[in-house]
C-alpha atoms as a PDB file:
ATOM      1  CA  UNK A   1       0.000   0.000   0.000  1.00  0.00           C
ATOM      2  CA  UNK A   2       1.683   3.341  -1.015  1.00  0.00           C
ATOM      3  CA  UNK A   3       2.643   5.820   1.622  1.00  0.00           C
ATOM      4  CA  UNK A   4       0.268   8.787   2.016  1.00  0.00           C
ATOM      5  CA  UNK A   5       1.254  12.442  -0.051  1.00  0.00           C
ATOM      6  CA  UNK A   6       1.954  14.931   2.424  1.00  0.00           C
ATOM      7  CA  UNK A   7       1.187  18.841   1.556  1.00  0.00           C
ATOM      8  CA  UNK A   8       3.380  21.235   3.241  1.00  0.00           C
ATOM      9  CA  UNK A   9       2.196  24.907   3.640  1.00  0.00           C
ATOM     10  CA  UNK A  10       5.010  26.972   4.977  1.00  0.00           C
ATOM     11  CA  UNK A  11       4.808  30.616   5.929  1.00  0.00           C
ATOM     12  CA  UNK A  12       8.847  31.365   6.037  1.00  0.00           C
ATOM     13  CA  UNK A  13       8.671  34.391   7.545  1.00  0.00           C
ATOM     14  CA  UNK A  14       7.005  33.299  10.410  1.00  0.00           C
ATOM     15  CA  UNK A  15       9.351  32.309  13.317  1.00  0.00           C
ATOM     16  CA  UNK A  16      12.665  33.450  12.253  1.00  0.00           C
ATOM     17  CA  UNK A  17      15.545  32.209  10.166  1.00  0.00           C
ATOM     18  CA  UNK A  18      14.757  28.565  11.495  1.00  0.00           C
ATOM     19  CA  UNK A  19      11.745  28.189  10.454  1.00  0.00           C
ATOM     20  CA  UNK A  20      12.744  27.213   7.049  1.00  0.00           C
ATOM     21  CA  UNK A  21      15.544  24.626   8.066  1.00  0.00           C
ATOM     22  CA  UNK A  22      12.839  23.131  10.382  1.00  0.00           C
ATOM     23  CA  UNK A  23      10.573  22.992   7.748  1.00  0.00           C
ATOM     24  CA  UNK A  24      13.393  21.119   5.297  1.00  0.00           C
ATOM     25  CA  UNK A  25      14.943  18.693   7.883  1.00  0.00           C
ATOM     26  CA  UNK A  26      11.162  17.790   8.331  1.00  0.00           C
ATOM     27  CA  UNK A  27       9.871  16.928   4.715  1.00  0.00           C
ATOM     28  CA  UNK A  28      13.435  14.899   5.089  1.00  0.00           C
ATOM     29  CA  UNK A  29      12.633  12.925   8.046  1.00  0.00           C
ATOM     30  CA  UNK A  30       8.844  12.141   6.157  1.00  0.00           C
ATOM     31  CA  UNK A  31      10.934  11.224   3.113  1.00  0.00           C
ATOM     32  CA  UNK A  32      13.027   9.059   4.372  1.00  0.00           C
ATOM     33  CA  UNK A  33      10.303   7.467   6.069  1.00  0.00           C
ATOM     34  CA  UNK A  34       8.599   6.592   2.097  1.00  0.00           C
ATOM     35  CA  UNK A  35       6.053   9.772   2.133  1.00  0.00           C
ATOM     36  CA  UNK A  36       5.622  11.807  -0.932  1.00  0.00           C
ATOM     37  CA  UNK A  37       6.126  15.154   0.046  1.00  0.00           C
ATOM     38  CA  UNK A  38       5.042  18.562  -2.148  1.00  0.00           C
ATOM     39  CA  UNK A  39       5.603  22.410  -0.447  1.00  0.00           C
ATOM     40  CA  UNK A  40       4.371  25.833  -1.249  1.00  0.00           C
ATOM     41  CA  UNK A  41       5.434  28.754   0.457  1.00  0.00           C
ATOM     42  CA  UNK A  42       3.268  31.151   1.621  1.00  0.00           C
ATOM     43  CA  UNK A  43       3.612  35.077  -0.225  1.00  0.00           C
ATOM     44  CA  UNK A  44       1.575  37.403   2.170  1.00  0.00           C
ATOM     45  CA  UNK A  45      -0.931  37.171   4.354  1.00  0.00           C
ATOM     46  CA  UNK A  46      -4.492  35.158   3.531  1.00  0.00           C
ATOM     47  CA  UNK A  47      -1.784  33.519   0.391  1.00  0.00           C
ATOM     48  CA  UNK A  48      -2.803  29.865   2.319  1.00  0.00           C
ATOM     49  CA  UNK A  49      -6.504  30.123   2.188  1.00  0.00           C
ATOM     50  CA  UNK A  50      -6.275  31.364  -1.292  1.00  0.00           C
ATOM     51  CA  UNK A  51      -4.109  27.952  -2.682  1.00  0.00           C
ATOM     52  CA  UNK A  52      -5.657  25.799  -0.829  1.00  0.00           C
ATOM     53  CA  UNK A  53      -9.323  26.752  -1.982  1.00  0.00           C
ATOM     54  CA  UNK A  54      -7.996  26.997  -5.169  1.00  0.00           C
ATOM     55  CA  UNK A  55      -6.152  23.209  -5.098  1.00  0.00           C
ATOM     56  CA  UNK A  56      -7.697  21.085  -7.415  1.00  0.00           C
ATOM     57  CA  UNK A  57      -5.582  18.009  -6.572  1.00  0.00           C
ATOM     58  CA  UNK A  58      -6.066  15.135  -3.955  1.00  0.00           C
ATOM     59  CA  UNK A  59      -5.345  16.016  -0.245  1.00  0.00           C
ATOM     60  CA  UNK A  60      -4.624  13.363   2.112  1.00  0.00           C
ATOM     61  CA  UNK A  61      -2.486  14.838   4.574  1.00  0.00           C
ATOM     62  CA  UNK A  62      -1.918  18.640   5.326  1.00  0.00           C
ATOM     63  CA  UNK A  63       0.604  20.057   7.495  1.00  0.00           C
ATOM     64  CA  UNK A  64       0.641  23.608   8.284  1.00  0.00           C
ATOM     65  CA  UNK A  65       3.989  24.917   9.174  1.00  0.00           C
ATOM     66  CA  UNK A  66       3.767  28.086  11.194  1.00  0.00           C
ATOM     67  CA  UNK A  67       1.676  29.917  13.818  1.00  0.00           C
ATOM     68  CA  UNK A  68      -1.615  30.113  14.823  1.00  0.00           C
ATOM     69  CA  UNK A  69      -2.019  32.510  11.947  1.00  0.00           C
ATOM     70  CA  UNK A  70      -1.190  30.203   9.422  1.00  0.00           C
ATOM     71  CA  UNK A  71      -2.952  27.426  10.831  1.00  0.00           C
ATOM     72  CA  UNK A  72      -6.570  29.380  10.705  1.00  0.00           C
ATOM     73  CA  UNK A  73      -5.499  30.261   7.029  1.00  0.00           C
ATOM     74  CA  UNK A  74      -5.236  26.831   5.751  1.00  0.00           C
ATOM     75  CA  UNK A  75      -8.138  25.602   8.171  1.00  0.00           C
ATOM     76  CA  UNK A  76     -10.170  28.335   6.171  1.00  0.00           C
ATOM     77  CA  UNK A  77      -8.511  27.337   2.933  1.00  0.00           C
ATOM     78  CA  UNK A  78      -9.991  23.822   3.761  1.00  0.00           C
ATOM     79  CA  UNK A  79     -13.426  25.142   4.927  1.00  0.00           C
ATOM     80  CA  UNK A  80     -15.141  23.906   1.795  1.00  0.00           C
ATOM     81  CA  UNK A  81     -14.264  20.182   1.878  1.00  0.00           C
ATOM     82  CA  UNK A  82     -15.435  17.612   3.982  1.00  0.00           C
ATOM     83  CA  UNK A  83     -13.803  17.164   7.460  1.00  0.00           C
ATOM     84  CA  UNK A  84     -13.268  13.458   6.814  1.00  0.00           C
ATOM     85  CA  UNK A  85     -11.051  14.493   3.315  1.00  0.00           C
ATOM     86  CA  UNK A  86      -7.924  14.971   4.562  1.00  0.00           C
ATOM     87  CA  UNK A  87      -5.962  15.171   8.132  1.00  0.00           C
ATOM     88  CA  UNK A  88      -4.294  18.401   8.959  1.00  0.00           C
ATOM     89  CA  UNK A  89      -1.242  18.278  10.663  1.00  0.00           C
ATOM     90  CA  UNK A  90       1.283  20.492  12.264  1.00  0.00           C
ATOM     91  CA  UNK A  91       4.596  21.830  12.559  1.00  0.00           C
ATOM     92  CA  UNK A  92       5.335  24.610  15.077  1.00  0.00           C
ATOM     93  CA  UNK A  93       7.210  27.398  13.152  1.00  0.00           C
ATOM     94  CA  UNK A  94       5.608  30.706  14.307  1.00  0.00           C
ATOM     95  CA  UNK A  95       6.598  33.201  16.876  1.00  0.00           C
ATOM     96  CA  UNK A  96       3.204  31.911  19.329  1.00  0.00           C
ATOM     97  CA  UNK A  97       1.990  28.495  18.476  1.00  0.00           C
ATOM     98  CA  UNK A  98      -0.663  27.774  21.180  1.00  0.00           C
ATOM     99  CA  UNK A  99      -2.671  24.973  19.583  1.00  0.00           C
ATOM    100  CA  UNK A 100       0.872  22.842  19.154  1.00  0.00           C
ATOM    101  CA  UNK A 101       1.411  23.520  22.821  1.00  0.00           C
ATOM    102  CA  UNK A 102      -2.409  22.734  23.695  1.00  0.00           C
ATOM    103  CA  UNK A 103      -2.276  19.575  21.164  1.00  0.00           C
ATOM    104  CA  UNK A 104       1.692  18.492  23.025  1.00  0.00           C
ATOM    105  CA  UNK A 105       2.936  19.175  19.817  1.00  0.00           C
ATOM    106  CA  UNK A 106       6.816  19.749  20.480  1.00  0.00           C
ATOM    107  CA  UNK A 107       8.903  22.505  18.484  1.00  0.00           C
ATOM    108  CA  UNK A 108      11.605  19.676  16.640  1.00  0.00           C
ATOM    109  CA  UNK A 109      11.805  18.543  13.134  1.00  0.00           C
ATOM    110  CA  UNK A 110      11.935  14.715  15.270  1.00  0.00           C
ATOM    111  CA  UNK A 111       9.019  15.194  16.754  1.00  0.00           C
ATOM    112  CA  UNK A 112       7.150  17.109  14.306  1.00  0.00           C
ATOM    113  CA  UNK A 113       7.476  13.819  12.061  1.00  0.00           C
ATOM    114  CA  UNK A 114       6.846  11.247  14.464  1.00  0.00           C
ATOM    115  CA  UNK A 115       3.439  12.628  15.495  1.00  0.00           C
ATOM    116  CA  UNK A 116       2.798  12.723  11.555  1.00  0.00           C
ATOM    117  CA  UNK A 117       4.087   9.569  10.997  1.00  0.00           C
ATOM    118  CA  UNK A 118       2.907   7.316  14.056  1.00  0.00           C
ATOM    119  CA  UNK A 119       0.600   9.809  15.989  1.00  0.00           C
ATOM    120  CA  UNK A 120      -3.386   9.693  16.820  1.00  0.00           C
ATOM    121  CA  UNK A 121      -6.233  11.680  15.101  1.00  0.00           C
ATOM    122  CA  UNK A 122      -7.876  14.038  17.357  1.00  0.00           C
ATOM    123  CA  UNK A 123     -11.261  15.532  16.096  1.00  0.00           C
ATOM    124  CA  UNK A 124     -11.333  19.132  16.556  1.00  0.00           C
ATOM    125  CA  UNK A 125     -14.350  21.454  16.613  1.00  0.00           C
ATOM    126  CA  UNK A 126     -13.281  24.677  14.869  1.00  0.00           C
ATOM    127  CA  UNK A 127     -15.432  27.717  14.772  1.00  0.00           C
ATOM    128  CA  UNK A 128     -16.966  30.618  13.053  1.00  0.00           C
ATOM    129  CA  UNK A 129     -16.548  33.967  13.535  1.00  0.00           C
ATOM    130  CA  UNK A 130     -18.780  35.843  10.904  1.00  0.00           C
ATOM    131  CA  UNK A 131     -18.348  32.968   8.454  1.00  0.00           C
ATOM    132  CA  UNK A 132     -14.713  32.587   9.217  1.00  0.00           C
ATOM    133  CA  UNK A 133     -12.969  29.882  11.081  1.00  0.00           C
ATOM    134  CA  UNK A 134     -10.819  29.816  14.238  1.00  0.00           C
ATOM    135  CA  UNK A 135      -9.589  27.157  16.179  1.00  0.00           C
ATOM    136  CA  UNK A 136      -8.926  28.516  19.709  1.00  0.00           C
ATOM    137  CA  UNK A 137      -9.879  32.157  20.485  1.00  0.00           C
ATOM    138  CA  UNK A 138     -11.494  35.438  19.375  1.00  0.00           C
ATOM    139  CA  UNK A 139     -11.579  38.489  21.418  1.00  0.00           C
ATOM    140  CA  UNK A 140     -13.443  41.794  21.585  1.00  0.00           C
ATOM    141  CA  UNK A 141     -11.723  44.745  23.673  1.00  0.00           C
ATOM    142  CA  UNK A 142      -8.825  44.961  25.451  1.00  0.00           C
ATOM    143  CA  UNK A 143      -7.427  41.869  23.496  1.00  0.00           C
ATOM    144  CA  UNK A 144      -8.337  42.846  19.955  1.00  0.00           C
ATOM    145  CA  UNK A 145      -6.922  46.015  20.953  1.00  0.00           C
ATOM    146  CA  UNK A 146      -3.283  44.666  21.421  1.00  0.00           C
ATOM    147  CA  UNK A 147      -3.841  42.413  18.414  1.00  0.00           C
ATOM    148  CA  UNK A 148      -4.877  44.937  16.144  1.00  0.00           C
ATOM    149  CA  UNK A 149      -2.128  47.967  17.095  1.00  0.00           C
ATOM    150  CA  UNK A 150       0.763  45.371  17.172  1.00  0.00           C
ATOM    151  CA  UNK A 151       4.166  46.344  15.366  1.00  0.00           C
ATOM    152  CA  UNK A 152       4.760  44.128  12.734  1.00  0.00           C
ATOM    153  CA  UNK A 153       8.040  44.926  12.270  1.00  0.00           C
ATOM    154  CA  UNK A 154       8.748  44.323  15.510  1.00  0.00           C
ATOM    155  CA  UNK A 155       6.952  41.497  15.950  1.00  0.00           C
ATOM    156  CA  UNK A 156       9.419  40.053  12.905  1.00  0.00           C
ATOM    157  CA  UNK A 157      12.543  41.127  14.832  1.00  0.00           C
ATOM    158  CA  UNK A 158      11.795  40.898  18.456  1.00  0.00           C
ATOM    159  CA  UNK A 159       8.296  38.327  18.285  1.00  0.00           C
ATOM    160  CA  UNK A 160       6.238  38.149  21.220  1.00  0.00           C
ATOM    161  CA  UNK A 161       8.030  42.010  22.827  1.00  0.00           C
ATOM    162  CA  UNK A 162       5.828  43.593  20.375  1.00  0.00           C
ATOM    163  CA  UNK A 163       2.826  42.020  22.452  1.00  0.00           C
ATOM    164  CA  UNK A 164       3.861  43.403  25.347  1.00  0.00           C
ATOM    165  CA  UNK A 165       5.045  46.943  24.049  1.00  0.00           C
ATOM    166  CA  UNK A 166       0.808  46.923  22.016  1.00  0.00           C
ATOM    167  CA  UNK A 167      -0.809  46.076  25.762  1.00  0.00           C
ATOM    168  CA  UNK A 168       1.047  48.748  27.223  1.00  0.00           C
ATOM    169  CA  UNK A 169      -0.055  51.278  25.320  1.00  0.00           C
ATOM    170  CA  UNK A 170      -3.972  49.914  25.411  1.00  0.00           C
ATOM    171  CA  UNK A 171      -3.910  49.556  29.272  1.00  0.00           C
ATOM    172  CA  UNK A 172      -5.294  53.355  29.487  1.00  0.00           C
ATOM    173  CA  UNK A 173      -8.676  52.300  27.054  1.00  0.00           C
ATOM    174  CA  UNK A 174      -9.240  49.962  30.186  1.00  0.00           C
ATOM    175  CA  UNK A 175     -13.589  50.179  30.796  1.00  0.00           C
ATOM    176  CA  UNK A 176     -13.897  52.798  28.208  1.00  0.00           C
ATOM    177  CA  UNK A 177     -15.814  50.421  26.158  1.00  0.00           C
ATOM    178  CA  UNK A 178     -18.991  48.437  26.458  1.00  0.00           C
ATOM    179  CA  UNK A 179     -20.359  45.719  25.057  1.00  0.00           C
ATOM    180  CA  UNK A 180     -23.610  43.741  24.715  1.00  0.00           C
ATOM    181  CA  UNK A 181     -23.038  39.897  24.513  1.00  0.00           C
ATOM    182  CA  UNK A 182     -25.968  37.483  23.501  1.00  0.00           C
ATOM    183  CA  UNK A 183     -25.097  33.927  24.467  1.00  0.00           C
ATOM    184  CA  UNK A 184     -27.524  31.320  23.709  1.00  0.00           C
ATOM    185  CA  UNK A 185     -30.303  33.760  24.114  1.00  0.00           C
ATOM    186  CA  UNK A 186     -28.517  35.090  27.649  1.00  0.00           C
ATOM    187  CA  UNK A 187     -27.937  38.908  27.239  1.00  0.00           C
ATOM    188  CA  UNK A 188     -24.312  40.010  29.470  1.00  0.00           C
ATOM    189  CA  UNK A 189     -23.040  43.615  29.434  1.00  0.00           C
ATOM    190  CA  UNK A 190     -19.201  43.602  29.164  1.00  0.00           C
ATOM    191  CA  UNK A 191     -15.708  45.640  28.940  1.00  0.00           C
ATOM    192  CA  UNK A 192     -13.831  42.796  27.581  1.00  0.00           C
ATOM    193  CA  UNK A 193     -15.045  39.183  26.090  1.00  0.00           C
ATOM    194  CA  UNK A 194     -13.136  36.194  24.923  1.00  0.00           C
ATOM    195  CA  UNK A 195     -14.956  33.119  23.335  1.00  0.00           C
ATOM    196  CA  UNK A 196     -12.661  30.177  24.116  1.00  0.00           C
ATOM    197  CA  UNK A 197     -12.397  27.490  21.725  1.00  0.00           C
ATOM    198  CA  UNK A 198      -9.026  25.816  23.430  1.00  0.00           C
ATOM    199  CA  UNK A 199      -8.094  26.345  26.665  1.00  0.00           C
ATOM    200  CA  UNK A 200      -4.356  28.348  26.650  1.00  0.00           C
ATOM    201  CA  UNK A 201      -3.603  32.190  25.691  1.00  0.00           C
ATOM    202  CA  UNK A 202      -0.773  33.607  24.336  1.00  0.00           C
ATOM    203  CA  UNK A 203       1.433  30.274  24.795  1.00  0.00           C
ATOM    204  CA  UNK A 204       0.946  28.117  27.862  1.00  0.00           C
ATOM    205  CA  UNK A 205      -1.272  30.427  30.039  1.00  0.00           C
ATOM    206  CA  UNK A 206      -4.319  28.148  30.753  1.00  0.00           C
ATOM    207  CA  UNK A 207      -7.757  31.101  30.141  1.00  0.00           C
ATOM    208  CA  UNK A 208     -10.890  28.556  30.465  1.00  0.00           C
ATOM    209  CA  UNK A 209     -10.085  25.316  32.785  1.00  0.00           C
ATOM    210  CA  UNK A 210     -13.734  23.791  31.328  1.00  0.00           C
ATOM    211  CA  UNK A 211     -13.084  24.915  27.443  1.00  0.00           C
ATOM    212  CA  UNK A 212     -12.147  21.495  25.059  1.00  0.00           C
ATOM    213  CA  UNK A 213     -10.866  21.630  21.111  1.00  0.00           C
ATOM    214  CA  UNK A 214     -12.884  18.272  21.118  1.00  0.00           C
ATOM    215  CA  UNK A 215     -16.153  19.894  22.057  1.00  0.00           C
ATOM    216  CA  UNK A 216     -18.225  21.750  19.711  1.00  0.00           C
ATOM    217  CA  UNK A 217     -19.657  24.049  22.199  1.00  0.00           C
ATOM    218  CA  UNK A 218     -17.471  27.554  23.174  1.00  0.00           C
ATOM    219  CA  UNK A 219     -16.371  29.327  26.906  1.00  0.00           C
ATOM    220  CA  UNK A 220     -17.751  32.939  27.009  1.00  0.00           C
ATOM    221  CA  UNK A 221     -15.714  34.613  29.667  1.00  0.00           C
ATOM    222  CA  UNK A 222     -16.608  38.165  29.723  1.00  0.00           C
ATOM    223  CA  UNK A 223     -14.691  41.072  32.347  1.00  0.00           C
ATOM    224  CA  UNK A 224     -16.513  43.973  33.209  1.00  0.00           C
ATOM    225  CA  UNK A 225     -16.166  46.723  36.091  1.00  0.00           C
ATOM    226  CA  UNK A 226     -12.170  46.168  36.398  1.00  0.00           C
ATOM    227  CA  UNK A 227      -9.999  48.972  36.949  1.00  0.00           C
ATOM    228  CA  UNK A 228      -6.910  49.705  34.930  1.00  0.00           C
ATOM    229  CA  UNK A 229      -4.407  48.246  38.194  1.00  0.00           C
ATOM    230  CA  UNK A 230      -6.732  45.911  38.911  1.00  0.00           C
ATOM    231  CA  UNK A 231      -6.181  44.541  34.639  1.00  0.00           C
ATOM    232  CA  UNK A 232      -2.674  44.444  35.677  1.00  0.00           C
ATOM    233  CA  UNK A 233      -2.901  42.010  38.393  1.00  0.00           C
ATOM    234  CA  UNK A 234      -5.106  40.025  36.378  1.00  0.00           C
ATOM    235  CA  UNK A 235      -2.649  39.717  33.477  1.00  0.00           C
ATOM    236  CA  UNK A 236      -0.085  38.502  36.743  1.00  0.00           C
ATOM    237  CA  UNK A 237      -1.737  35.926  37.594  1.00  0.00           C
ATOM    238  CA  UNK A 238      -2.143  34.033  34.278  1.00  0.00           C
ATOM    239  CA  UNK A 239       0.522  32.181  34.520  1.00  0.00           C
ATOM    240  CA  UNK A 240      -0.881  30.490  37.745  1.00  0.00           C
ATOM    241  CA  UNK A 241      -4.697  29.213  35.974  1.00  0.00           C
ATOM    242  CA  UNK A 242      -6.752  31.089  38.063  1.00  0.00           C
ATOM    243  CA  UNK A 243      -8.071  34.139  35.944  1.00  0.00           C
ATOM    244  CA  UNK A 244     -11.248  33.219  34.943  1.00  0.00           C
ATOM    245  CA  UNK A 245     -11.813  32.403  39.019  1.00  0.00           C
ATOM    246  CA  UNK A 246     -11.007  36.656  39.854  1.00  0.00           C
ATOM    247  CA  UNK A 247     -13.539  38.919  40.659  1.00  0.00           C
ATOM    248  CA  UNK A 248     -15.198  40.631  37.635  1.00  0.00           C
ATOM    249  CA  UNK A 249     -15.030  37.800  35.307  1.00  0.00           C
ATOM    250  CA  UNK A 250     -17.633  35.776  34.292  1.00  0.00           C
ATOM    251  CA  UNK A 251     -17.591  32.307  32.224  1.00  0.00           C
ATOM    252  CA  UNK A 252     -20.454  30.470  30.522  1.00  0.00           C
ATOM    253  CA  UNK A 253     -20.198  27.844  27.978  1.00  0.00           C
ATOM    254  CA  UNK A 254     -22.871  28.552  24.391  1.00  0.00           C
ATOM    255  CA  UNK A 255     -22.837  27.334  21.187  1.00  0.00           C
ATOM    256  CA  UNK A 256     -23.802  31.236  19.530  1.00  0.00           C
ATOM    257  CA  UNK A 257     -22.842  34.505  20.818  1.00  0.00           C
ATOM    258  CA  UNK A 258     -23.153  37.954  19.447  1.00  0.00           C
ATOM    259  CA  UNK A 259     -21.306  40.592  20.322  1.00  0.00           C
ATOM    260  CA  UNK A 260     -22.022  44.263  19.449  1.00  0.00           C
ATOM    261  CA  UNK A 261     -20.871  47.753  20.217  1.00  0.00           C
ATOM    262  CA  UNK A 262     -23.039  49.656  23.236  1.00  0.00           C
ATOM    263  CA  UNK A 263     -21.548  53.354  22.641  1.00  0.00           C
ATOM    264  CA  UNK A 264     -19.943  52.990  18.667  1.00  0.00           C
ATOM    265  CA  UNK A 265     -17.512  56.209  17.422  1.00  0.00           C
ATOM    266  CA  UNK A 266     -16.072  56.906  14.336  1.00  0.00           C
ATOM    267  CA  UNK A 267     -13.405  54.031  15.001  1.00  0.00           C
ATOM    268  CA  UNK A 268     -15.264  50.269  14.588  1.00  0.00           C
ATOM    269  CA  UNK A 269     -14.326  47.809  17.394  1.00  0.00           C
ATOM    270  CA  UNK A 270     -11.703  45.119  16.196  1.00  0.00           C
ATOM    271  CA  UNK A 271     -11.928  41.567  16.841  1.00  0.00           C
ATOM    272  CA  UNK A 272      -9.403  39.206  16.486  1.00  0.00           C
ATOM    273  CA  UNK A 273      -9.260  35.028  16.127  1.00  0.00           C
ATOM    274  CA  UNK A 274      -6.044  33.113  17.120  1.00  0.00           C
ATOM    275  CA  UNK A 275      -3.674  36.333  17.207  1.00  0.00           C
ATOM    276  CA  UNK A 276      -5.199  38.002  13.944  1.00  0.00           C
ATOM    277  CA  UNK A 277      -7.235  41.028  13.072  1.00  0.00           C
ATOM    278  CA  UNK A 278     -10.338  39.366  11.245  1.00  0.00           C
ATOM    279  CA  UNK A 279     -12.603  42.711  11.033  1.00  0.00           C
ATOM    280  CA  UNK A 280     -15.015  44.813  13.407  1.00  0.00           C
ATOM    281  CA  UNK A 281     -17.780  45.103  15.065  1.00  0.00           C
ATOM    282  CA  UNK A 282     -20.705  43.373  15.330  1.00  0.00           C
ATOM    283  CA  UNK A 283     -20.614  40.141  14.703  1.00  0.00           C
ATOM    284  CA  UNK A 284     -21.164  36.747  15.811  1.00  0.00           C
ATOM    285  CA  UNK A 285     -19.923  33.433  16.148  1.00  0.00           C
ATOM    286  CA  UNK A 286     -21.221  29.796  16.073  1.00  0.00           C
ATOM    287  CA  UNK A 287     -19.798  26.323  17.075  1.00  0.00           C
ATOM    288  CA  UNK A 288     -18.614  24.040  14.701  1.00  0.00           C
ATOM    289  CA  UNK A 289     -20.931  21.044  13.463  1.00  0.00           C
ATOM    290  CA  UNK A 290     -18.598  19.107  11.973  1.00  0.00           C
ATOM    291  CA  UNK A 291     -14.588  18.248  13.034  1.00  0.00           C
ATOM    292  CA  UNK A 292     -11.691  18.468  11.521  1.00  0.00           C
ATOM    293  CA  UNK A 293      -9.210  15.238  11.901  1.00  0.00           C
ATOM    294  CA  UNK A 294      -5.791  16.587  13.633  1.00  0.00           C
ATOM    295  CA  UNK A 295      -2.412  14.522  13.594  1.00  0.00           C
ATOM    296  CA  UNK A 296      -1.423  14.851  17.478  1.00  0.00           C
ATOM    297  CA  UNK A 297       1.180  12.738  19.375  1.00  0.00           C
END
């Protein structure tokens, strides 16, 4: 029985100088191992959803190489064909990669093709943000906010410091928004919501305790009435799980939500899914009916 063909989308900016020698010593482990292995680099943003809706050929397996970015562009790329019609799997490239972390995905060119070559299939629930995909978070607020106003080219030379430089210049926009959120028919007011798909932010920071990839149901944590210091010490204790147990934040699990703008200005609210800008203000989101099969270890 011949070995299975093995499409490689590579975004080789993402992650550094090497990214691209992970990517090669990778399609050289599969290789070895009797896959048949094809690439295609990635030429600017959204360049992975437009090939791969575009690829008239046979998939069998996918592997995104990249970040979180990439990963939603060639899960969107894929959004037309049937879950069961290929497996997607995935080598950690990008500067954040927090659904290889969530999945145990480790960042080697070893382990990258074991998982592909001898791993499980995990079903996945992805889901929609105004018609798009995402596979672990979108955000409205304080979190869009830092998403949207990050330096790219600082976030090329100096990765996740560009992050931290964006959320310290939104700290001071702290409760001067509002929002209405909807959530299965259960109206909140908020200053800041997240919709969890997975359950990590920005790396291995655990958000949601309760939210699961393999569930096709969403967390709804939503912060309201939290000072500007009191933000601060929020964003200190992430690394320790607790945040979604402080004061002022409030979690709910739903299937649709919609979010929209209480006190809209000139400048539309941005949202953003798995660390990207994906448009404004209102919009909603639904859980995903069907899964996609994911290579994990």
């Amino acid at each position: 029985m011949p070995m299975p063909h093995i499409l490689i989308i590579h975004n080789p900016i993402s992650g550094g100088d090497g990214s691209s020698l992970m990517v090669k010593r990778t399609a050289n482990r599969l290789k070895k191992l009797g896959y048949g292995v094809s690439y295609y680099a990635t030429q600017s943003a959204g360049d992975a959803t437009r090939y791969l809706r575009e690829f008239e050929g046979v998939l069998d397996i996918v592997a995104a190489a990249g970040g979180d970015g990439l990963i939603g562009e060639v899960v969107n790329g894929l959004s037309e064909r049937g879950g069961d019609e290929y497996r997607l799997a995935i080598i950690p490239t990008g500067t954040t990669n927090v659904l290889a972390r969530e999945l145990g995905i480790k960042f080697s060119s070893r382990f990258a093709a074991r998982t592909i070559h001898g791993g499980k299939l995990k079903p996945i629930y992805p889901a929609q943000i105004n018609g798009r995909r995402f596979m672990l978070m979108a955000g409205v607020g304080f979190d869009a906010w830092v998403v949207s106003g990050v330096n790219l080219k600082i976030k090329k030379n100096w990765g996740k410091v560009a992050y931290v430089l964006a959320m310290l210049r939104h700290l001071k926009l702290i409760g001067s928004k509002q929002y209405e959120v909807i959530a299965d028919g259960q109206t909140l007011l908020a200053d800041s919501v997240m919709v969890c798909n997975g359950r990590f932010y920005g790396g291995s920071y655990k958000l949601s305790e309760h939210a699961d990839l393999s569930s096709s149901s969403l967390q709804v944590m939503t912060l309201s009435g939290i000072s500007q210091l009191g933000f601060m010490l929020r964003l200190l204790v992430l690394p320790y799980g607790v945040f979604a147990r402080t004061p002022g934040v409030h979690e709910l699990r739903a299937t649709s939500v919609t979010i929209r703008d209480l006190n809209p200005s000139a400048h539309p609210e941005p949202v953003q899914a798995d660390g990207d800008a994906v448009g404004f203000l209102p919009l909603e989101i639904t859980s995903a009916t069907q899964a996609i099969r994911v290579m994990v270890p």
